[in-house]
Protein backbone atom coordinates (compact mmCIF):
# COMPACT_ATOMS: atom_id res chain seq x y z
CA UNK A 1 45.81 43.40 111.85
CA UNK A 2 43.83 46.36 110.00
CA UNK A 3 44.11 46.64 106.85
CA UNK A 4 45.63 49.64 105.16
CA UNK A 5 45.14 51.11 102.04
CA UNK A 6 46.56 53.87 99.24
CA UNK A 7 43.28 56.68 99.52
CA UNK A 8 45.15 58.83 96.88
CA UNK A 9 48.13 59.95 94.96
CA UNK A 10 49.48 62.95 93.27
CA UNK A 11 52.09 63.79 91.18
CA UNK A 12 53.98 67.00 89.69
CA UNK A 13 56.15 67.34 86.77
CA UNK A 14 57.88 70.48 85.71
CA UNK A 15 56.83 71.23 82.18
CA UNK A 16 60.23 71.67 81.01
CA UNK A 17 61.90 68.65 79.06
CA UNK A 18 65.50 67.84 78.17
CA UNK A 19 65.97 65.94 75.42
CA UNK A 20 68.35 62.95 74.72
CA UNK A 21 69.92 65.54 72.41
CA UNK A 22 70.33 68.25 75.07
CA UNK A 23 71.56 65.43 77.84
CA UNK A 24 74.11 64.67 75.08
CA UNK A 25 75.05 68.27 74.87
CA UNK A 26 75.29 68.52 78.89
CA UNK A 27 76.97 65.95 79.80
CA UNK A 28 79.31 65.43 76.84
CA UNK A 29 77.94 61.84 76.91
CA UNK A 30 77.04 60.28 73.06
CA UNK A 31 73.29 60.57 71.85
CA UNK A 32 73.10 56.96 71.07
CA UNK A 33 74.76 56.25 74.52
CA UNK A 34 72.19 58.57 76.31
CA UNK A 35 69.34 56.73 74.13
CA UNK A 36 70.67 52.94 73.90
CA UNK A 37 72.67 52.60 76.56
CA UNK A 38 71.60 54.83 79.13
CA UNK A 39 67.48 54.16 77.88
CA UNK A 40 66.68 57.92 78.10
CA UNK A 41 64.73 59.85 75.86
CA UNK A 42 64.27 63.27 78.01
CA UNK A 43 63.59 63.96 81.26
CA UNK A 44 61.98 66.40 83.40
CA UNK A 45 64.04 69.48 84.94
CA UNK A 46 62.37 72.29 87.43
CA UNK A 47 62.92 75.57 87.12
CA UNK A 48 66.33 77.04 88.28
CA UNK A 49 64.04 78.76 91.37
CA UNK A 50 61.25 76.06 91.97
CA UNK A 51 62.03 74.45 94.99
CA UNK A 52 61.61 71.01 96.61
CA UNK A 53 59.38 72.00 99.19
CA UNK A 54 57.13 73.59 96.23
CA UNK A 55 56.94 70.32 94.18
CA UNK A 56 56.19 68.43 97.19
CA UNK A 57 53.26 70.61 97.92
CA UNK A 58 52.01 70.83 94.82
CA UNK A 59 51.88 66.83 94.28
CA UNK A 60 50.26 66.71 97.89
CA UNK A 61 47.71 69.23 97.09
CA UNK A 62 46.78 66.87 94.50
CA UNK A 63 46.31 63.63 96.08
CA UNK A 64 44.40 65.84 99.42
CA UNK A 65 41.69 66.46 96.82
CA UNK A 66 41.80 63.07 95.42
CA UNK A 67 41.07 62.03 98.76
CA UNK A 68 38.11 64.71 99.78
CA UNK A 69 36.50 62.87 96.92
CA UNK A 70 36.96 59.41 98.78
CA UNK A 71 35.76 61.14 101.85
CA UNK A 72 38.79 61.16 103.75
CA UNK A 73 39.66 65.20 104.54
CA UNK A 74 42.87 67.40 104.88
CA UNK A 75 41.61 67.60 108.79
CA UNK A 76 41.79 63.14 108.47
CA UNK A 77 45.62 63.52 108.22
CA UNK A 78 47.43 62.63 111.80
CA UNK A 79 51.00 62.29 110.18
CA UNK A 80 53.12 64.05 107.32
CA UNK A 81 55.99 62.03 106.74
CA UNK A 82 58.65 63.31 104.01
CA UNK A 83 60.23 60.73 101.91
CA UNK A 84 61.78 62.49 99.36
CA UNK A 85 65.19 63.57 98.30
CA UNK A 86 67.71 64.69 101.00
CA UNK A 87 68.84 67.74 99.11
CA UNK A 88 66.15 70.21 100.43
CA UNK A 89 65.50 73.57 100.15
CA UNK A 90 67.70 74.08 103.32
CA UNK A 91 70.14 71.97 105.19
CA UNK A 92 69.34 71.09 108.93
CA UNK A 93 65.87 71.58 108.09
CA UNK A 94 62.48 69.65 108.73
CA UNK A 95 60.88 69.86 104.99
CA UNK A 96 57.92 67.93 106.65
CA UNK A 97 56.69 71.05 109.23
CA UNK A 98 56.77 73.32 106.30
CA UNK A 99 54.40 71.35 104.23
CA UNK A 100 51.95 70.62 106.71
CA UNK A 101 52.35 74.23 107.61
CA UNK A 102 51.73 75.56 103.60
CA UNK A 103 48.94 72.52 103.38
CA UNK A 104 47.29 74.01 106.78
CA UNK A 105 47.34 70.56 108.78
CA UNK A 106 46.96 71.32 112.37
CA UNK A 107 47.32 69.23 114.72
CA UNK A 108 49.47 66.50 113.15
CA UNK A 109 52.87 65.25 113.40
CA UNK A 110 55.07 65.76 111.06
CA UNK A 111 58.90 64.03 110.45
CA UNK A 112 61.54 63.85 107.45
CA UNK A 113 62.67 60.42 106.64
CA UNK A 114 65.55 59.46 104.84
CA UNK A 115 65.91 56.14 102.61
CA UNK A 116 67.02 57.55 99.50
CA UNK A 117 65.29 56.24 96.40
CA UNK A 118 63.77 53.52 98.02
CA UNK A 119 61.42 56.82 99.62
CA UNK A 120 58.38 56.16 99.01
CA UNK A 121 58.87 52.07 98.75
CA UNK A 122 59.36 52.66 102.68
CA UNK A 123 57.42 55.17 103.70
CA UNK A 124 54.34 52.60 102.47
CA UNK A 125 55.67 50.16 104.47
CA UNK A 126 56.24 52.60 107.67
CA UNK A 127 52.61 53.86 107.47
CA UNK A 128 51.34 50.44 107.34
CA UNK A 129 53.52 49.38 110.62
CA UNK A 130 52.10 52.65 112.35
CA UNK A 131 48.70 52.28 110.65
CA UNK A 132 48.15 48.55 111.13
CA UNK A 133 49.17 49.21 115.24
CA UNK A 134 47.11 52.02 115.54
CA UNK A 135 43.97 52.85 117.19
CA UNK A 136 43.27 55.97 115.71
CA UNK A 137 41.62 56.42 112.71
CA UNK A 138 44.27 59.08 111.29
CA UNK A 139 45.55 59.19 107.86
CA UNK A 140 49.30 59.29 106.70
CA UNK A 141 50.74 61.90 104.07
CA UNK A 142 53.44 60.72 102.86
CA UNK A 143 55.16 63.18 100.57
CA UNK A 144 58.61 63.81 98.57
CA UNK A 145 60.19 65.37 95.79
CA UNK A 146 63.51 65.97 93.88
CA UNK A 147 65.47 68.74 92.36
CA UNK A 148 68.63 66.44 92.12
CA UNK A 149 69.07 67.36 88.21
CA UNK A 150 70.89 70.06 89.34
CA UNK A 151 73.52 68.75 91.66
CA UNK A 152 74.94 66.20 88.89
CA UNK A 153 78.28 67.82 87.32
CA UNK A 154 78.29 67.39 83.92
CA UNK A 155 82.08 67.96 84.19
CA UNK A 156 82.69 65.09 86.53
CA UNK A 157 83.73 61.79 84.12
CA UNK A 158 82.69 59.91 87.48
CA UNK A 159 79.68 61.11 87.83
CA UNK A 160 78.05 62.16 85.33
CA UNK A 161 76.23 58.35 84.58
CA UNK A 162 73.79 60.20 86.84
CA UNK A 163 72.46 62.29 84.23
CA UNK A 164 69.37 60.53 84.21
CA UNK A 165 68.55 62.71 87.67
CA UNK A 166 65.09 64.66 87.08
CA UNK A 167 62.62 66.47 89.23
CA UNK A 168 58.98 65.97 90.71
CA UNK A 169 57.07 65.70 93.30
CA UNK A 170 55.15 62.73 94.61
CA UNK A 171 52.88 62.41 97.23
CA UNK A 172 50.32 59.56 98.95
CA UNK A 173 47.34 59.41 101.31
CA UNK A 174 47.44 55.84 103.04
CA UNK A 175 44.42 55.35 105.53
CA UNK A 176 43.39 52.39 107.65
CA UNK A 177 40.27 50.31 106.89
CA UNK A 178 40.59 51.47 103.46
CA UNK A 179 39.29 48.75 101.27
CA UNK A 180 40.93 50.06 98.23
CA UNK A 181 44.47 49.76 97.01
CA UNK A 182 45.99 47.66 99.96
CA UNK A 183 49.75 47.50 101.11
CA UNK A 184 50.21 43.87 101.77
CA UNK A 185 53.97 42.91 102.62
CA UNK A 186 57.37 44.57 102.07
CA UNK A 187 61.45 43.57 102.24
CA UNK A 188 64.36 45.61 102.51
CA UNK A 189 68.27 45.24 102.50
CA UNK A 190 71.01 47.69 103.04
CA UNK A 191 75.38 47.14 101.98
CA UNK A 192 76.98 50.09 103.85
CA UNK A 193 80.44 48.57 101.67
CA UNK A 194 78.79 51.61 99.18
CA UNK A 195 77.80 53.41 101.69
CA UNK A 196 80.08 56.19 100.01
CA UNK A 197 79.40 55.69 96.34
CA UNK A 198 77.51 58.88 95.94
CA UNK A 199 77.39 61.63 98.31
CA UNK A 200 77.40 65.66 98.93
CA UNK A 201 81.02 66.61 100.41
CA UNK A 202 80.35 70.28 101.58
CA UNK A 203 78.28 71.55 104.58
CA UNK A 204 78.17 68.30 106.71
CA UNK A 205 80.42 68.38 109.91
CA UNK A 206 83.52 66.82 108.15
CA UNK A 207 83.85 69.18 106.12
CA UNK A 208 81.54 72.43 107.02
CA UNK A 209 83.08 74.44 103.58
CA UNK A 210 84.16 72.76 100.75
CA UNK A 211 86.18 75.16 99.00
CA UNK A 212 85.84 73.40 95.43
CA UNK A 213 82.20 74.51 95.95
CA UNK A 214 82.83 78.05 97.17
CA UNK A 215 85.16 78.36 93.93
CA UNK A 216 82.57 77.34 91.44
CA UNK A 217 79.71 78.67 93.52
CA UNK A 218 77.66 75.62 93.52
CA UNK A 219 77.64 71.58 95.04
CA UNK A 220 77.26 69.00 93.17
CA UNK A 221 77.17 65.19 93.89
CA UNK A 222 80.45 62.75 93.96
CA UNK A 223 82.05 59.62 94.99
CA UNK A 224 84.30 59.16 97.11
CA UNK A 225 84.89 55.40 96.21
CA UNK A 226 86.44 54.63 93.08
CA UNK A 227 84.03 54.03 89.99
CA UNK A 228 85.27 50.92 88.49
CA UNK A 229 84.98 49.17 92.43
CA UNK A 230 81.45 49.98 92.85
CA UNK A 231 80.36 49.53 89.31
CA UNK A 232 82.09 46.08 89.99
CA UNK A 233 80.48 45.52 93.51
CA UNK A 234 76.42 46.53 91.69
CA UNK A 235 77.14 44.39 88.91
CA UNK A 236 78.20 41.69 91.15
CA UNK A 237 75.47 42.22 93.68
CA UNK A 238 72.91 44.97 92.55
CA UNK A 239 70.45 42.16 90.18
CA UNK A 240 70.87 39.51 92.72
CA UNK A 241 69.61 42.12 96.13
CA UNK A 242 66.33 43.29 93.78
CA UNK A 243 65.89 39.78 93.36
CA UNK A 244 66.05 39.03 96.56
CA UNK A 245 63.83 41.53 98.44
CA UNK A 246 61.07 41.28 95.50
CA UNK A 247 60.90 37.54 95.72
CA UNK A 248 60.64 37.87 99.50
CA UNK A 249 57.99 40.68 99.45
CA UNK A 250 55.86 38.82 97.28
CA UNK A 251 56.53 35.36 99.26
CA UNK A 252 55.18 37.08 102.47
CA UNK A 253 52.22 38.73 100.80
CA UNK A 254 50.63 35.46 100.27
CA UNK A 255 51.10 35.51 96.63
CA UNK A 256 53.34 33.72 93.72
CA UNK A 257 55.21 35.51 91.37
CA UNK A 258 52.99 34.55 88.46
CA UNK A 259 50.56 36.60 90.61
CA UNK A 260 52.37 40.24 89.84
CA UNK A 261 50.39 42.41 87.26
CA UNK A 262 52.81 45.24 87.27
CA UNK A 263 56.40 45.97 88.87
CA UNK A 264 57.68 49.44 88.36
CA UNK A 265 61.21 50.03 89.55
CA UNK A 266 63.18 53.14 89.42
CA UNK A 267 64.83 54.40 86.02
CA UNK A 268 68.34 52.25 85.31
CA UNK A 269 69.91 51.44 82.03
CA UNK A 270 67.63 49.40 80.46
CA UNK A 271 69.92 46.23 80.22
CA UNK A 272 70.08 46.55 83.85
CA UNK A 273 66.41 46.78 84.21
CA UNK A 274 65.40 43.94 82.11
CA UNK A 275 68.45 41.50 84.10
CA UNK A 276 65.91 42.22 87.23
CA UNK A 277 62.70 40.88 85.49
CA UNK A 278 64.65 38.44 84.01
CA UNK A 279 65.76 36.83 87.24
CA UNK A 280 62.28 36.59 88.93
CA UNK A 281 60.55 35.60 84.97
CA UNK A 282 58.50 38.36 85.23
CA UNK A 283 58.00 39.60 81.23
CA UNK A 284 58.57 43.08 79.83
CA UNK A 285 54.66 43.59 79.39
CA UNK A 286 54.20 43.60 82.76
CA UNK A 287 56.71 46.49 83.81
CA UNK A 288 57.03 50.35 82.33
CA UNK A 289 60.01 51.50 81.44
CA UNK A 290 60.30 55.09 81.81
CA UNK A 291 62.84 56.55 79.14
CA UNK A 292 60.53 59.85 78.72
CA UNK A 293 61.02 60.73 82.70
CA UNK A 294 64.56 59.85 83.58
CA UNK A 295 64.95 58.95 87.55
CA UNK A 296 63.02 61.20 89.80
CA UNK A 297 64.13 59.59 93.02
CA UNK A 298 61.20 58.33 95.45
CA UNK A 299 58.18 59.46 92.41
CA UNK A 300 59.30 56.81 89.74
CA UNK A 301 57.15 54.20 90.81
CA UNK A 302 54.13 56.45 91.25
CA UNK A 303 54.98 57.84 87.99
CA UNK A 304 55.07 54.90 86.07
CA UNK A 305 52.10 53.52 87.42
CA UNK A 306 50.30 56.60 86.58
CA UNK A 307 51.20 56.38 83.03
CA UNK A 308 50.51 52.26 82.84
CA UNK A 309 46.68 53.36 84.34
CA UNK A 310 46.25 56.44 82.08
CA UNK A 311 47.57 54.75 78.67
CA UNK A 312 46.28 51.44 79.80
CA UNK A 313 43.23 52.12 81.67
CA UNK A 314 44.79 49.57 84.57
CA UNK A 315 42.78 49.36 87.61
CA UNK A 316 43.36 45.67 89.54
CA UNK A 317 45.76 43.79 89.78
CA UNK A 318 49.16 43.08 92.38
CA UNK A 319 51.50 45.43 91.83
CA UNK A 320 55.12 45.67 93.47
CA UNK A 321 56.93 49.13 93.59
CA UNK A 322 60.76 48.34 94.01
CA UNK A 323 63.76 50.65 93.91
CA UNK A 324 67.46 50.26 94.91
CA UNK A 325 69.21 53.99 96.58
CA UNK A 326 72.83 55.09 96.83
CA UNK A 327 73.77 53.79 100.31
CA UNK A 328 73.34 51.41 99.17
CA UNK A 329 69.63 49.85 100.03
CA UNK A 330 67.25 47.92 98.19
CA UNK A 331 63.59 47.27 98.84
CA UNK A 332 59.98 46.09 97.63
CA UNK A 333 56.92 46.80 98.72
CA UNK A 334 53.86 44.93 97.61
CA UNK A 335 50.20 46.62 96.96
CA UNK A 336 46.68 45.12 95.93
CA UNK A 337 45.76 47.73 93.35
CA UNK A 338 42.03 48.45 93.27
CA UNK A 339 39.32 46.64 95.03
């Protein structure tokens, strides 16, 4: 099997920051709550017009010329897939062809993919499968972003936990016969018993206008399951499935768990987050929490490896990016950082 490796990767964060304070203020949620409980500091926000599609291009823009300096081209690129957040610019609409459009790509194919926050944890392990198979020599963009900051109501007491939502864009060049940065093994899970935890109501073909929408002339995510049952069924289950899939991804990689340098997970309440490294005995000092960033769907793990590399200076070392998304799924994906 050919080996396949990370070429590049490239991020973008809106400038604008809320603070604990101002998440307080939002969401009518207590400032130690928001800091202690929650584990959030601030968090990114885009502007009111910046769009999805926009993020996403900017954060591939940045890992394309990563990549020209690795010597692997825009024209290198065979596939675009998008892994990134499902609330788009438009509904009905393939994010993916506009990118490689704006990003002049001819030639390739392009697809959006859907796996919630577990993105870009997937999308490595789909290139790899269609990499690893392959007998072109093609490179995969894979690409995402998230505006979901602004579809949290700050009005709705059971919903409004999900005020850690921010914004970016993330994106990755993944090439075969790259020596550097290589995806070795990956596990997933899925428990469709939440498949209805969070959700958008309006504009799908149950129910084409939602008139609570229309009357306050915006959507906004909600559950449609009651909050005590699935906090119940995550705190029951949720430790135990990131357990699970980690252990496994790191079992089939060929490696022990005393092997992981880093794990970077998506943003969770902090009790929450050290439960997980507590079950596999990974230590704190070996994961990055990120309490300045908030949850920026399929870019956390990106993000926090960026920040471990830049305050760090990390360059080798096994690294596993895993993330659990409203669905509910769970996965892990395993990568050699460096050479």
């Amino acid at each position: 099997m050919r080996n396949v490796g990370i070429v590049s990767y490239g991020l973008y964060i809106p400038e604008s920051i809320q603070t604990a304070e101002d998440i307080s203020n939002i969401y009518h949620i207590p400032v130690d709550v928001v800091k202690k409980k929650q584990g959030l500091l601030s968090k990114h926000v885009s502007k009111k017009d910046e769009m999805p599609s926009e993020m996403a291009i900017k954060a591939a823009k940045k890992a394309i010329e990563k990549a020209t300096l690795k010597g692997i081209g825009k024209d290198d690129i065979g596939m675009i897939l998008y892994v990134g957040s499902q609330w788009k610019d438009y509904h009905v609409w393939l994010m993916s062809t506009y990118i490689q459009d704006a990003l002049g790509i001819e030639g390739a194919f392009s697809l959006d993919m859907s796996s919630m926050c577990t993105g870009i944890v997937f999308g490595l392990y789909v290139a790899k499968k269609i990499l690893s198979s392959s007998t072109e020599g093609k490179s995969i963009l894979l690409v995402g972003a998230s505006k979901e900051s602004y579809i949290v109501d700050p009005e709705n007491r059971s919903t409004n936990w999900m005020d850690n939502f921010a914004d970016a864009g993330v994106a990755a060049i993944v090439a075969p016969d790259f020596s550097e940065n290589l995806i070795l093994s990956s596990d997933f899970m899925s428990d469709g018993s939440l498949s209805f935890s969070v959700l958008e109501r309006g504009g799908g073909a149950k129910e084409p206008c939602y008139p609570d929408y229309c009357s306050r002339n915006r959507i906004y995510l909600e559950g449609l399951m009651d909050k005590e049952r699935m906090k119940s069924i995550l705190d029951n289950k949720s430790v135990e499935n990131f357990r699970m899939v980690i252990e496994r991804s790191i079992k089939k990689s060929g490696i022990k768990t005393e092997d992981v340098s880093k794990i970077f997970l998506n943003h969770m309440k902090p009790t929450f987050h050290n439960e997980i490294l507590a079950s596999l005995g990974i230590p704190e000092r070996k994961s990055y929490y990120l309490e300045r960033f908030g949850h920026s769907q399929s870019a956390d793990q990106f993000i926090a490896l960026d920040q471990v590399i830049s305050e760090t200076g990390f360059s080798t070392g096994n690294i596993v990016f895993a993330a659990a998304g409203t669905g509910y799924v769970w996965g892990s994906t395993v990568i050699k950082w460096g050479r």
